[in-house]
N, C-alpha and C. Protein backbone atom coordinates (compact mmCIF):
# COMPACT_ATOMS: atom_id res chain seq x y z
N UNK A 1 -95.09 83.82 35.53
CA UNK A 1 -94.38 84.54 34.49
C UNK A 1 -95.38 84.99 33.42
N UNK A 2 -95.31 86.11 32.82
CA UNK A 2 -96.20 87.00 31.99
C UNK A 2 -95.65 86.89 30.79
N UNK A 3 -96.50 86.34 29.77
CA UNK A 3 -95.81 86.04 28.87
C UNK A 3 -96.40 87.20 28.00
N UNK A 4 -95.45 88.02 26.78
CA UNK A 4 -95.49 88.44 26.59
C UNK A 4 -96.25 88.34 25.00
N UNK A 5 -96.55 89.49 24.28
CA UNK A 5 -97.54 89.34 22.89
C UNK A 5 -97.59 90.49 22.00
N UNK A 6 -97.49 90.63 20.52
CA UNK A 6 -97.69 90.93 20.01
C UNK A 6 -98.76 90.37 18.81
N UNK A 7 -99.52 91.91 18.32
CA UNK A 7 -100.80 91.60 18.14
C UNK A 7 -100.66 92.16 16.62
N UNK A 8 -100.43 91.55 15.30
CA UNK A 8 -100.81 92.73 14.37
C UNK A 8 -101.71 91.90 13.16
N UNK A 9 -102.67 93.07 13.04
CA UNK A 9 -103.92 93.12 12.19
C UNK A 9 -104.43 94.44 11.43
N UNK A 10 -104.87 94.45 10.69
CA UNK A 10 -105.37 95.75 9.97
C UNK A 10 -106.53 96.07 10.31
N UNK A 11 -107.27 95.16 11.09
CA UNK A 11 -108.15 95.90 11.69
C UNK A 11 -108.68 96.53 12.78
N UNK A 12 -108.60 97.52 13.14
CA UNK A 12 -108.23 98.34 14.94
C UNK A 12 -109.17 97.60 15.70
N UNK A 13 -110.47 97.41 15.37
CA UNK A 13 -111.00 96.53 16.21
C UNK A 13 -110.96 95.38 16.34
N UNK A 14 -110.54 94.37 15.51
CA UNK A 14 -109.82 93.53 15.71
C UNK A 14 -108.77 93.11 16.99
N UNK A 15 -107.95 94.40 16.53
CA UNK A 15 -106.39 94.12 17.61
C UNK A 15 -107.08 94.66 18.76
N UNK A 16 -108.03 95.29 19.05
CA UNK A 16 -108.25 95.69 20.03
C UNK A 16 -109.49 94.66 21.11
N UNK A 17 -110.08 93.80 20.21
CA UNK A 17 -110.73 92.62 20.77
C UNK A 17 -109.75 91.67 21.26
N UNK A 18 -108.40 91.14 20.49
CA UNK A 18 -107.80 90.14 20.48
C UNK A 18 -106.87 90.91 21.75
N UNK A 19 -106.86 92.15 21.82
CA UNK A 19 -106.07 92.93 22.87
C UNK A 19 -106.48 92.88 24.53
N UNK A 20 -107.68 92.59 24.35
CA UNK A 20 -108.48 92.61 25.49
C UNK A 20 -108.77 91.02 26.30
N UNK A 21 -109.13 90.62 25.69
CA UNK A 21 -108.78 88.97 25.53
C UNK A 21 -107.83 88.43 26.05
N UNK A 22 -106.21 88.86 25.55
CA UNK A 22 -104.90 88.52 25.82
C UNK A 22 -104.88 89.22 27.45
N UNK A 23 -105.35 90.18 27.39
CA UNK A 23 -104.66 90.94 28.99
C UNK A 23 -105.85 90.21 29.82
N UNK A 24 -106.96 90.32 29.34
CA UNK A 24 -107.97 89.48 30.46
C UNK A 24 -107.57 88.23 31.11
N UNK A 25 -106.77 87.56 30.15
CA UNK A 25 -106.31 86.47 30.67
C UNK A 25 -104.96 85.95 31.09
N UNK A 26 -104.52 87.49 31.37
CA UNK A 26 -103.07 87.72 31.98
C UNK A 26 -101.85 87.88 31.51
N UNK A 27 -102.02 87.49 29.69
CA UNK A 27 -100.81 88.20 28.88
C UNK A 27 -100.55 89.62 29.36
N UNK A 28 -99.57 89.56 28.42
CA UNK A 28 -98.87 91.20 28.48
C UNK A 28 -98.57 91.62 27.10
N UNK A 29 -99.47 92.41 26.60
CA UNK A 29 -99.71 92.83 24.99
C UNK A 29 -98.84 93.77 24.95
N UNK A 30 -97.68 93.84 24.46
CA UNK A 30 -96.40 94.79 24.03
C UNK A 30 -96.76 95.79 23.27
N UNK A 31 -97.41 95.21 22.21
CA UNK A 31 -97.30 95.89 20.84
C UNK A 31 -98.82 95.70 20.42
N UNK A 32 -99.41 96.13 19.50
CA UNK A 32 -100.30 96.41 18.55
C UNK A 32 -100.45 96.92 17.33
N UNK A 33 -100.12 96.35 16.21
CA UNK A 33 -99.49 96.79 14.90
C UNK A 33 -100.42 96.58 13.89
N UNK A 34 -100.20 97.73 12.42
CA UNK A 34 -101.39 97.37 11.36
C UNK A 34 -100.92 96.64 10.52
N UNK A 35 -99.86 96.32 9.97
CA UNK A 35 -98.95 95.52 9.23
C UNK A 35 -97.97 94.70 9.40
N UNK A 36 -97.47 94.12 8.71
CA UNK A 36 -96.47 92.79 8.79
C UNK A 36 -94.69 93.62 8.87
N UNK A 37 -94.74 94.72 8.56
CA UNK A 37 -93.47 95.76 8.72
C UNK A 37 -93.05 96.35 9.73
N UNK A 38 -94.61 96.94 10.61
CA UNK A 38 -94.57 96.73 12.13
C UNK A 38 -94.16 95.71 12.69
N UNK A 39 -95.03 94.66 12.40
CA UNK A 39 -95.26 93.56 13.29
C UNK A 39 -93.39 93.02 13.50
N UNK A 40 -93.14 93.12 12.83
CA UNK A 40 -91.36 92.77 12.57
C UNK A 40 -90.55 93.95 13.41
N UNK A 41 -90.63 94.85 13.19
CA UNK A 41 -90.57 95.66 13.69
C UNK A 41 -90.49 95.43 15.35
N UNK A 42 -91.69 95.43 16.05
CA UNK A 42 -91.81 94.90 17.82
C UNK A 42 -91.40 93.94 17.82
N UNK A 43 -91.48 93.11 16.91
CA UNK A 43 -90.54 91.73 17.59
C UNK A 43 -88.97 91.66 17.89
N UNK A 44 -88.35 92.71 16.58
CA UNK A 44 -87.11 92.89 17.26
C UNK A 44 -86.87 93.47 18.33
N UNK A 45 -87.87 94.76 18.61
CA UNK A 45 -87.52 95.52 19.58
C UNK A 45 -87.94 94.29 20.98
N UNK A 46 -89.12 93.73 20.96
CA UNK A 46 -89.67 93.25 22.55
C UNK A 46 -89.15 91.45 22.51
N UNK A 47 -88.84 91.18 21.42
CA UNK A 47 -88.52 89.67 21.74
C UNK A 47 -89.64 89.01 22.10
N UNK A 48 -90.91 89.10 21.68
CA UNK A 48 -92.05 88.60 22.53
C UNK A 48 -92.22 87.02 22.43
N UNK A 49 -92.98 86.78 23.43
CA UNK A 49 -92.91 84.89 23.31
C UNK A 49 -94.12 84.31 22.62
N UNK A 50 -94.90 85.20 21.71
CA UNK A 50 -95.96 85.11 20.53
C UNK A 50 -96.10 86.34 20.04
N UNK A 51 -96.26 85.91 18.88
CA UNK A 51 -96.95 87.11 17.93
C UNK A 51 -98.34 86.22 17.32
N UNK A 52 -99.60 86.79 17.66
CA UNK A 52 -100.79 87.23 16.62
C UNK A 52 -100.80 87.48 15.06
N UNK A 53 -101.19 86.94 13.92
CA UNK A 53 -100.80 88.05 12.97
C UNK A 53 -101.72 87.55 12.09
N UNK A 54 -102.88 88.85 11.26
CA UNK A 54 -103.42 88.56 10.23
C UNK A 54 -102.24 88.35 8.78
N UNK A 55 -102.69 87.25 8.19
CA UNK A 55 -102.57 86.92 6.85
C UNK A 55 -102.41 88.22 5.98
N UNK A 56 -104.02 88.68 5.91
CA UNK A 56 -103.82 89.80 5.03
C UNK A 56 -103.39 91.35 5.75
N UNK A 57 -102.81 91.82 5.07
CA UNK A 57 -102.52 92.88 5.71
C UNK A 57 -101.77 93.68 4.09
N UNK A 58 -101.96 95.50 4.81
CA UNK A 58 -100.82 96.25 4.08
C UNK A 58 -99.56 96.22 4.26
N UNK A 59 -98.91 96.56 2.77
CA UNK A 59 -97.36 96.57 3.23
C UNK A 59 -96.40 95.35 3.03
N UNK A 60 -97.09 94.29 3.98
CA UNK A 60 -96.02 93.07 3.75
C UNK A 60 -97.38 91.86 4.51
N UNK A 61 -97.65 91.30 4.22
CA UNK A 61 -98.45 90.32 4.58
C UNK A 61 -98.17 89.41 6.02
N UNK A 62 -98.98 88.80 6.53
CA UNK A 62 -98.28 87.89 7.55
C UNK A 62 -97.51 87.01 7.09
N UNK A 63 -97.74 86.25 6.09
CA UNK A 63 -96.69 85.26 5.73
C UNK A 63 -95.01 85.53 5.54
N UNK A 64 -95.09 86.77 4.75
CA UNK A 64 -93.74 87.28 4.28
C UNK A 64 -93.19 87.29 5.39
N UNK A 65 -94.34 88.16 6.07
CA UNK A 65 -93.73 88.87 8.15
C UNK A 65 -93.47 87.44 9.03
N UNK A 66 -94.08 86.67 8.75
CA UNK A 66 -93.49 85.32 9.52
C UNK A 66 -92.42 84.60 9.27
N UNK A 67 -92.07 84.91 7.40
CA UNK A 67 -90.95 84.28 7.39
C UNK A 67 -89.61 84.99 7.65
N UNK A 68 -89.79 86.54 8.03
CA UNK A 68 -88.51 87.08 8.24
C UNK A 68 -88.61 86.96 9.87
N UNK A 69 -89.76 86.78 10.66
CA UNK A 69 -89.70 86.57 12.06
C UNK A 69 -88.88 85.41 12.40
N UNK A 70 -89.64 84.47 11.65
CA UNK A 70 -88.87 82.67 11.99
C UNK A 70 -87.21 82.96 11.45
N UNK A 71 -86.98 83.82 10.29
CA UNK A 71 -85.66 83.47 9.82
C UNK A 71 -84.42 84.47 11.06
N UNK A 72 -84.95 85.22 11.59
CA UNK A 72 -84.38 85.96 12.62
C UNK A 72 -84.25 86.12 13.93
N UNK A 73 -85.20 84.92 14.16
CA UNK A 73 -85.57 84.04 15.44
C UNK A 73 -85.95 84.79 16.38
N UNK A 74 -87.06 85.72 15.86
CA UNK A 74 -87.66 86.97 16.63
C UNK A 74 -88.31 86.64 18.07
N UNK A 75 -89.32 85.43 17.54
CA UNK A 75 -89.93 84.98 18.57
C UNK A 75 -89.83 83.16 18.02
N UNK A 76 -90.64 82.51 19.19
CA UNK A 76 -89.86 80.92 18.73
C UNK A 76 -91.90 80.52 18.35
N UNK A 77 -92.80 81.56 17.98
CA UNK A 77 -94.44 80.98 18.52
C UNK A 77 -95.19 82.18 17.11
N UNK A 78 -95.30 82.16 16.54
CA UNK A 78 -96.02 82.74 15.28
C UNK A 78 -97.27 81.96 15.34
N UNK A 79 -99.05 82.36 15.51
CA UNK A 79 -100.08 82.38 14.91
C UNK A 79 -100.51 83.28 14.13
N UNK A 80 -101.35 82.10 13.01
CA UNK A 80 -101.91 83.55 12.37
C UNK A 80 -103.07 83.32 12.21
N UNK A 81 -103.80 84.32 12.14
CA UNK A 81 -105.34 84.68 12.15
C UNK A 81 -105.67 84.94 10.69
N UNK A 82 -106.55 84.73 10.32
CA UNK A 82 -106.92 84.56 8.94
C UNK A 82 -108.47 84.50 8.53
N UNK A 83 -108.92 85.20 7.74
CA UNK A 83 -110.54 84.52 7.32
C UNK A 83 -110.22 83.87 5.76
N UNK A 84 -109.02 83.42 5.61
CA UNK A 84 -108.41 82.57 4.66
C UNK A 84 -108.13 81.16 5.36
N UNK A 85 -109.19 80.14 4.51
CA UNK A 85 -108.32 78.67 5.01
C UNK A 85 -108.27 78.01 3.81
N UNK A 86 -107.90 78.51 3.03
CA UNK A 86 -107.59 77.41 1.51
C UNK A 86 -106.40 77.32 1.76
N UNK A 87 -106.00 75.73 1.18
CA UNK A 87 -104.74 75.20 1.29
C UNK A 87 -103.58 75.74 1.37
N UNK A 88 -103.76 76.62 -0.29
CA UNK A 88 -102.05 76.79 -0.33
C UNK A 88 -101.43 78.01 1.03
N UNK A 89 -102.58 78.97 1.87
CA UNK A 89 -102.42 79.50 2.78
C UNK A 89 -101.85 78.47 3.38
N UNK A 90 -103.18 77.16 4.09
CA UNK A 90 -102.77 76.56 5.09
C UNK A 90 -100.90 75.89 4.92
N UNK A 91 -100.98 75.63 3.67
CA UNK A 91 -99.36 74.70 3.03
C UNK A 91 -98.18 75.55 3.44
N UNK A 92 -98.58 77.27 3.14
CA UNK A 92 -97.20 78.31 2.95
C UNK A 92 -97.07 78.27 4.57
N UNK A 93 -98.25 78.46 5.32
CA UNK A 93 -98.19 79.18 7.11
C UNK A 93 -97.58 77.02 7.23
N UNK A 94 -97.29 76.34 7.23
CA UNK A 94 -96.35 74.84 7.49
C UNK A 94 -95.36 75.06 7.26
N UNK A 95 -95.29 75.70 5.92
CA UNK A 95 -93.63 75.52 5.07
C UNK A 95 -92.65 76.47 5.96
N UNK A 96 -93.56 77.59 6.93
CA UNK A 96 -92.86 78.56 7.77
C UNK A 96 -93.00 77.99 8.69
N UNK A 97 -93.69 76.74 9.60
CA UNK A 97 -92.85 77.07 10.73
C UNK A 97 -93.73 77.93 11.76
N UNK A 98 -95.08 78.11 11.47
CA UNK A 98 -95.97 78.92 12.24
C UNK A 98 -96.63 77.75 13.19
N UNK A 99 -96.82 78.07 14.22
CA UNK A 99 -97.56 77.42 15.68
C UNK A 99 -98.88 77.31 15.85
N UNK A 100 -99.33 77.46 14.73
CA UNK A 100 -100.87 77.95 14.96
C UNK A 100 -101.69 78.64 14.00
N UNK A 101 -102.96 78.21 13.16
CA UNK A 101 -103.39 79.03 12.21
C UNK A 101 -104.87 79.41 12.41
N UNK A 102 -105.54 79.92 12.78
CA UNK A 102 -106.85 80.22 13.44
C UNK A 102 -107.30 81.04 12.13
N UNK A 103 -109.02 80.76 12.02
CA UNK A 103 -109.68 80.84 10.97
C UNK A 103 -110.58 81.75 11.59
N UNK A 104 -110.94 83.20 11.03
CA UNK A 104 -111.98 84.18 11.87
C UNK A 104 -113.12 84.29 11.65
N UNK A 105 -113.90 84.31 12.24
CA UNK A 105 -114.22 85.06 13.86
C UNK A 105 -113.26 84.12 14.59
N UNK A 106 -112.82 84.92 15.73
CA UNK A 106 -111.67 84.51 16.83
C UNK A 106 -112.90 84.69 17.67
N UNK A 107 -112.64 84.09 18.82
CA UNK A 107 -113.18 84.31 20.15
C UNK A 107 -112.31 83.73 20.94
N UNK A 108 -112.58 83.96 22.73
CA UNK A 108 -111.90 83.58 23.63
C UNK A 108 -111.89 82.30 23.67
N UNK A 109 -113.01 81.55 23.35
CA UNK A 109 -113.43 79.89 23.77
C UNK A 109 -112.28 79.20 22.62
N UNK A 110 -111.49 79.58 21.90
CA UNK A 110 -111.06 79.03 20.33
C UNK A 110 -109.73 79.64 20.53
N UNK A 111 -108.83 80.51 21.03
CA UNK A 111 -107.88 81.81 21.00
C UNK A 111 -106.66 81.22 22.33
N UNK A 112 -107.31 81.20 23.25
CA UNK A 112 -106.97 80.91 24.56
C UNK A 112 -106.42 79.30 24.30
N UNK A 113 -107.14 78.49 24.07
CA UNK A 113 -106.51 77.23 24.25
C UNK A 113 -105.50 76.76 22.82
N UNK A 114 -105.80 77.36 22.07
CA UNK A 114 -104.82 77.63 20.74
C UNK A 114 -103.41 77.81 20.95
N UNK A 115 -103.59 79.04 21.64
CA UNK A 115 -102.33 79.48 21.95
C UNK A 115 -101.44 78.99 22.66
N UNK A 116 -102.42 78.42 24.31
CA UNK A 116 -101.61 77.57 25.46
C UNK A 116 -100.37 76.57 24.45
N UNK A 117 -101.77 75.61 23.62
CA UNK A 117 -100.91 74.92 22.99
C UNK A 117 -99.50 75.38 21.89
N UNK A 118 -99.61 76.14 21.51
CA UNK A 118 -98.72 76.60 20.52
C UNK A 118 -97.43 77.39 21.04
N UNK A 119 -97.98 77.70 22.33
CA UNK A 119 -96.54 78.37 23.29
C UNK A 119 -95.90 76.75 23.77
N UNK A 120 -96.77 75.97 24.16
CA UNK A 120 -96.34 74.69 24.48
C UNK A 120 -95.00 73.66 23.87
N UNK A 121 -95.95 73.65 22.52
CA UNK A 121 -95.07 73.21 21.33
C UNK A 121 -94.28 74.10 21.14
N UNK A 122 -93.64 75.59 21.06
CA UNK A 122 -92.91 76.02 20.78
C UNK A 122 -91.91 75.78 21.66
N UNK A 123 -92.24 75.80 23.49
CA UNK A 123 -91.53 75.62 24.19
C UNK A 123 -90.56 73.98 24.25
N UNK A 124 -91.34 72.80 23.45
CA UNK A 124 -90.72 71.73 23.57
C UNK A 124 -89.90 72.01 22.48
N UNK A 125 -89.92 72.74 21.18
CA UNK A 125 -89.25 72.32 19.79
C UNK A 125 -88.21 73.16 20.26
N UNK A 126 -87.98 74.03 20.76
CA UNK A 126 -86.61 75.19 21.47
C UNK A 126 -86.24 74.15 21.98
N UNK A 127 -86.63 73.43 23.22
CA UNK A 127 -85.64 72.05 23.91
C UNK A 127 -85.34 71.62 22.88
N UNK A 128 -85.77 70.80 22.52
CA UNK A 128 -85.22 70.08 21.53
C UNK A 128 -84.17 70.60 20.12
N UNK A 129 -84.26 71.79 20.08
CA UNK A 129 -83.04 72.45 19.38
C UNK A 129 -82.06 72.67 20.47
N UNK A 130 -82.09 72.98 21.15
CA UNK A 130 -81.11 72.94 21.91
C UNK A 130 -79.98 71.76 22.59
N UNK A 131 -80.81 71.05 22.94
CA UNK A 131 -80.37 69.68 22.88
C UNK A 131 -79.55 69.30 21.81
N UNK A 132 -80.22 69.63 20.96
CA UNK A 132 -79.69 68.96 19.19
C UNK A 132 -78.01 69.53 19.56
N UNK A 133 -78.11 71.27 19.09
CA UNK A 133 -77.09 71.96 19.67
C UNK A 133 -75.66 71.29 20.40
N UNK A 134 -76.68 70.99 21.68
CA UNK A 134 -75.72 70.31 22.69
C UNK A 134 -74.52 69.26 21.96
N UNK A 135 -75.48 68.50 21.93
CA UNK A 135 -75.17 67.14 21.35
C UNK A 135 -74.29 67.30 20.09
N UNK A 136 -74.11 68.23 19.30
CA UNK A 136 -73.11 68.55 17.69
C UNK A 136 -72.26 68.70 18.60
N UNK A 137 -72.04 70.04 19.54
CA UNK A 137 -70.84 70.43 20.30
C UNK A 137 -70.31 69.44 20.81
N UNK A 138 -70.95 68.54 21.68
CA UNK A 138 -70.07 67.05 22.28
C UNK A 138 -69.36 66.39 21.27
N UNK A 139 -69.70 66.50 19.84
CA UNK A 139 -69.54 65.67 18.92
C UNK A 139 -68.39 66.47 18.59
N UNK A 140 -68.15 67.72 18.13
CA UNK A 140 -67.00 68.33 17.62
C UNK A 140 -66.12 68.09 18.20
N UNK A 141 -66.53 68.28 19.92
CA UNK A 141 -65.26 68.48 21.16
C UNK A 141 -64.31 67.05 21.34
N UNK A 142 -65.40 65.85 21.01
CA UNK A 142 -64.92 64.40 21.18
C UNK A 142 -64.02 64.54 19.88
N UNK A 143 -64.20 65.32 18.71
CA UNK A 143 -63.53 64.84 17.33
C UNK A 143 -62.02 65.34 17.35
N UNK A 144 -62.05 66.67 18.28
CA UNK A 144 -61.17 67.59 18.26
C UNK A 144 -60.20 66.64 19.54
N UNK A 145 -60.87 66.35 20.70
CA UNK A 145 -59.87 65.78 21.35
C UNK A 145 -58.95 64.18 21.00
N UNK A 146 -59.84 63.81 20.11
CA UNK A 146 -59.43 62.21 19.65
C UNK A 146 -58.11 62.91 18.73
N UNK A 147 -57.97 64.21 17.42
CA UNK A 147 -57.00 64.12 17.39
C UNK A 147 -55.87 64.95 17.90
N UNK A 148 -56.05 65.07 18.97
CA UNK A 148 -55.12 65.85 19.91
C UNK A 148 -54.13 64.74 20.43
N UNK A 149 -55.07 63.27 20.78
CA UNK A 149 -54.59 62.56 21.71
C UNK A 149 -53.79 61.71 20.65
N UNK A 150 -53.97 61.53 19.49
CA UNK A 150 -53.59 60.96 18.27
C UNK A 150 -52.17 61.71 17.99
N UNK A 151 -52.12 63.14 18.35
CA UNK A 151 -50.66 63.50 18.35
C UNK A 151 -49.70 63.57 19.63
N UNK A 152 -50.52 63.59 20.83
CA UNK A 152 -49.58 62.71 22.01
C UNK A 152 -49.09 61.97 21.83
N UNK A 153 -49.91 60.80 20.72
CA UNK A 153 -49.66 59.30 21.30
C UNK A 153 -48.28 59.43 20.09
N UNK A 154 -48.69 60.29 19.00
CA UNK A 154 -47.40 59.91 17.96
C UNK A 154 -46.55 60.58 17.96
N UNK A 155 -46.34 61.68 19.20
CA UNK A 155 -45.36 62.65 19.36
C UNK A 155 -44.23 62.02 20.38
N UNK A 156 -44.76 61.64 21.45
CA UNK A 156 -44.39 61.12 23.00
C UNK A 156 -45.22 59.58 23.04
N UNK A 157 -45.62 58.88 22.08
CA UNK A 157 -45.36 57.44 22.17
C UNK A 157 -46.08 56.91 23.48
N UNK A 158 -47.31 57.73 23.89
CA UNK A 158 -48.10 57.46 24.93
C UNK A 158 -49.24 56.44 24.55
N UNK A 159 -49.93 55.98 25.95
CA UNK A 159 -51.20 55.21 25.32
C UNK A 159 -52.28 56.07 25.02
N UNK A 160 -53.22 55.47 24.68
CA UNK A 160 -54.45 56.32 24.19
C UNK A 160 -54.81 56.82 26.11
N UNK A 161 -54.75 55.76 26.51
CA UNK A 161 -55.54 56.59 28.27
C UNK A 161 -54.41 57.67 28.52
N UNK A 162 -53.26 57.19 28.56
CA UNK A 162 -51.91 58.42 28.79
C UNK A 162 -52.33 59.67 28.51
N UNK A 163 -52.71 59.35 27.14
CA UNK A 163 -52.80 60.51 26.28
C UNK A 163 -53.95 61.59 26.39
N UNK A 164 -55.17 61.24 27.18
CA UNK A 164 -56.31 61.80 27.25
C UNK A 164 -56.50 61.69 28.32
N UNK A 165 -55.77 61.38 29.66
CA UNK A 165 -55.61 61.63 30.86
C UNK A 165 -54.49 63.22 30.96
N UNK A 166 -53.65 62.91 30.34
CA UNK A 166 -52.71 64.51 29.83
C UNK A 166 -53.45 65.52 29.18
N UNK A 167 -54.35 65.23 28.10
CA UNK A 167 -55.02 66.84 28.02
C UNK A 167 -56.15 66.91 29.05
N UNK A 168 -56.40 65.94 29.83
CA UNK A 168 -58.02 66.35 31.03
C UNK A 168 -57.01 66.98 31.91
N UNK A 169 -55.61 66.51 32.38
CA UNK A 169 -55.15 66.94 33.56
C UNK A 169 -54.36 68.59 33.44
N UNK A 170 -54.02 68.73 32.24
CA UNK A 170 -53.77 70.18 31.49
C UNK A 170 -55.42 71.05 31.49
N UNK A 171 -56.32 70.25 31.28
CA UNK A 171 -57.54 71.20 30.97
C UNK A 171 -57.95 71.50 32.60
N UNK A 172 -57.80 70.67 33.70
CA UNK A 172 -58.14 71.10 35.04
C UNK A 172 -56.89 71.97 35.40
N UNK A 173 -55.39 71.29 35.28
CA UNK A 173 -54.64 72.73 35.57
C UNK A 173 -54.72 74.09 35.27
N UNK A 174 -55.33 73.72 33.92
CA UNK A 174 -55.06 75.25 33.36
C UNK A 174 -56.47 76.20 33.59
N UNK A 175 -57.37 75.00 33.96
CA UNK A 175 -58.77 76.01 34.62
C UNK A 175 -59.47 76.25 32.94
N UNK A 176 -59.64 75.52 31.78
CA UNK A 176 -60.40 75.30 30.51
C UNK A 176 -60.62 74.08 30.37
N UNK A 177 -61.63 73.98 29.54
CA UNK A 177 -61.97 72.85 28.63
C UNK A 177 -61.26 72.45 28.30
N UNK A 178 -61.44 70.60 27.97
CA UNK A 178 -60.40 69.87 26.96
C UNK A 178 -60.26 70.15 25.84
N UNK A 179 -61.77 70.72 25.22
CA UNK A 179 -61.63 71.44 24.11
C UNK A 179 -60.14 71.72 23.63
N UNK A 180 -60.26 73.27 24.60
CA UNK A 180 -58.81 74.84 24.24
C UNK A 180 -57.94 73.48 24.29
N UNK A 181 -57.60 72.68 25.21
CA UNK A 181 -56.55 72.18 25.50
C UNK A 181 -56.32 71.34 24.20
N UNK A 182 -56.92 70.61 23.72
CA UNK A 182 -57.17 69.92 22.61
C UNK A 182 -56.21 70.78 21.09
N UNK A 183 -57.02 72.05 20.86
CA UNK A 183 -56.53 72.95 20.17
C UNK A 183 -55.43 73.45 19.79
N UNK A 184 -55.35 73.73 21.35
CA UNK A 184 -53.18 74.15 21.79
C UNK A 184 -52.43 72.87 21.13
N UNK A 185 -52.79 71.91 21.31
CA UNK A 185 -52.33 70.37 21.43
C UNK A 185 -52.41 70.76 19.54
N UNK A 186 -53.19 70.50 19.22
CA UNK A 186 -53.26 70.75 17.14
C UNK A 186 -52.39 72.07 16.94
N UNK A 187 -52.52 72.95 17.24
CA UNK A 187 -51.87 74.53 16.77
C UNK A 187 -50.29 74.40 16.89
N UNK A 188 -49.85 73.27 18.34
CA UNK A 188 -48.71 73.57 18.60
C UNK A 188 -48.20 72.42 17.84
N UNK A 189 -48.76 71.35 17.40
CA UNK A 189 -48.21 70.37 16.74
C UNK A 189 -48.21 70.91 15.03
N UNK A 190 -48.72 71.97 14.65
CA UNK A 190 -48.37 72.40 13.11
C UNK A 190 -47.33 73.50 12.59
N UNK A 191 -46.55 73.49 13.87
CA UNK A 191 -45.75 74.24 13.70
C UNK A 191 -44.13 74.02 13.53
């Protein structure tokens, strides 16, 4: 699988070193941008699974451009390239949420294994949101069916198993979740 990249820097030779680099080693460079307005820009359009991005730039900076990337969940892998490494850079590119902060001159020997890692980590912290995800929804669906079964039991005087054996056996008849079934069960009892 070809993972895909966007590259933006203000300097053409720059993007065009870091361009060469990426495809040499089998990316797929989407985009190539001079600013952080672009750079936002291709990410909505390509969804890429990294973006590149100098710090300084015209227009809108990388930082600004990273934080409307991360807040719009453009891509899940933001590095940025920089010949800036004083703190409060290094502190703001944390406080966003960036994968990676590389200090320039870039080269292949420094670029390449940077990145592996930072697609890496991006790829575990997505599991792990997702998961998270998962796991709220089980939590709502268990909250929603406990009081569904809470108005079986005080409607029709069933047991708690009665009662949550009747919305599983409604949720397989009816071909839905216990969830909906759950729901019907609250909507039709407030009426």
């Amino acid at each position: 699988m070809t993972r895909t990249v966007v590259i933006a820097d203000d300097e053409p030779v720059t993007r065009m070193d870091l361009s060469e680099i990426l495809e040499d080693a089998g990316y797929n460079v989407v985009a190539t941008v001079a600013d952080g307005f672009d750079a936002i820009e291709m990410c909505r359009e390509f969804k890429p699974d990294l973006i590149l991005m100098d710090v300084k730039m015209p227009l809108l900076n990388g930082l600004k451009a990273a934080k409307i990337i991360s807040q719009e969940k453009l891509t899940n892998c933001v590095i940025l390239l920089t010949a800036y490494s004083g703190q409060e850079f290094v502190e703001e590119a944390k406080n966003l949420g960036v994968m990676g902060y590389l200090v320039k001159p870039i080269n292949d020997r420094s670029l390449l294994p940077a990145i592996e890692i930072a697609l890496s980590k991006s790829k575990q912290i997505e599991s792990i949101k997702k998961d998270a995800l998962k796991a709220k929804k089980q939590v709502e669906d268990r909250k929603i069916i406990e009081k569904a079964k809470g108005v079986l039991i005080d409607t029709y005087g069933l047991t708690e198993e009665s009662a949550y054996n009747r919305i599983r056996k409604l949720s397989m008849n009816k071909r839905c979740s216990m969830r909906q079934i759950a729901n019907a069960i609250l909507l039709n009892s407030k009426s």
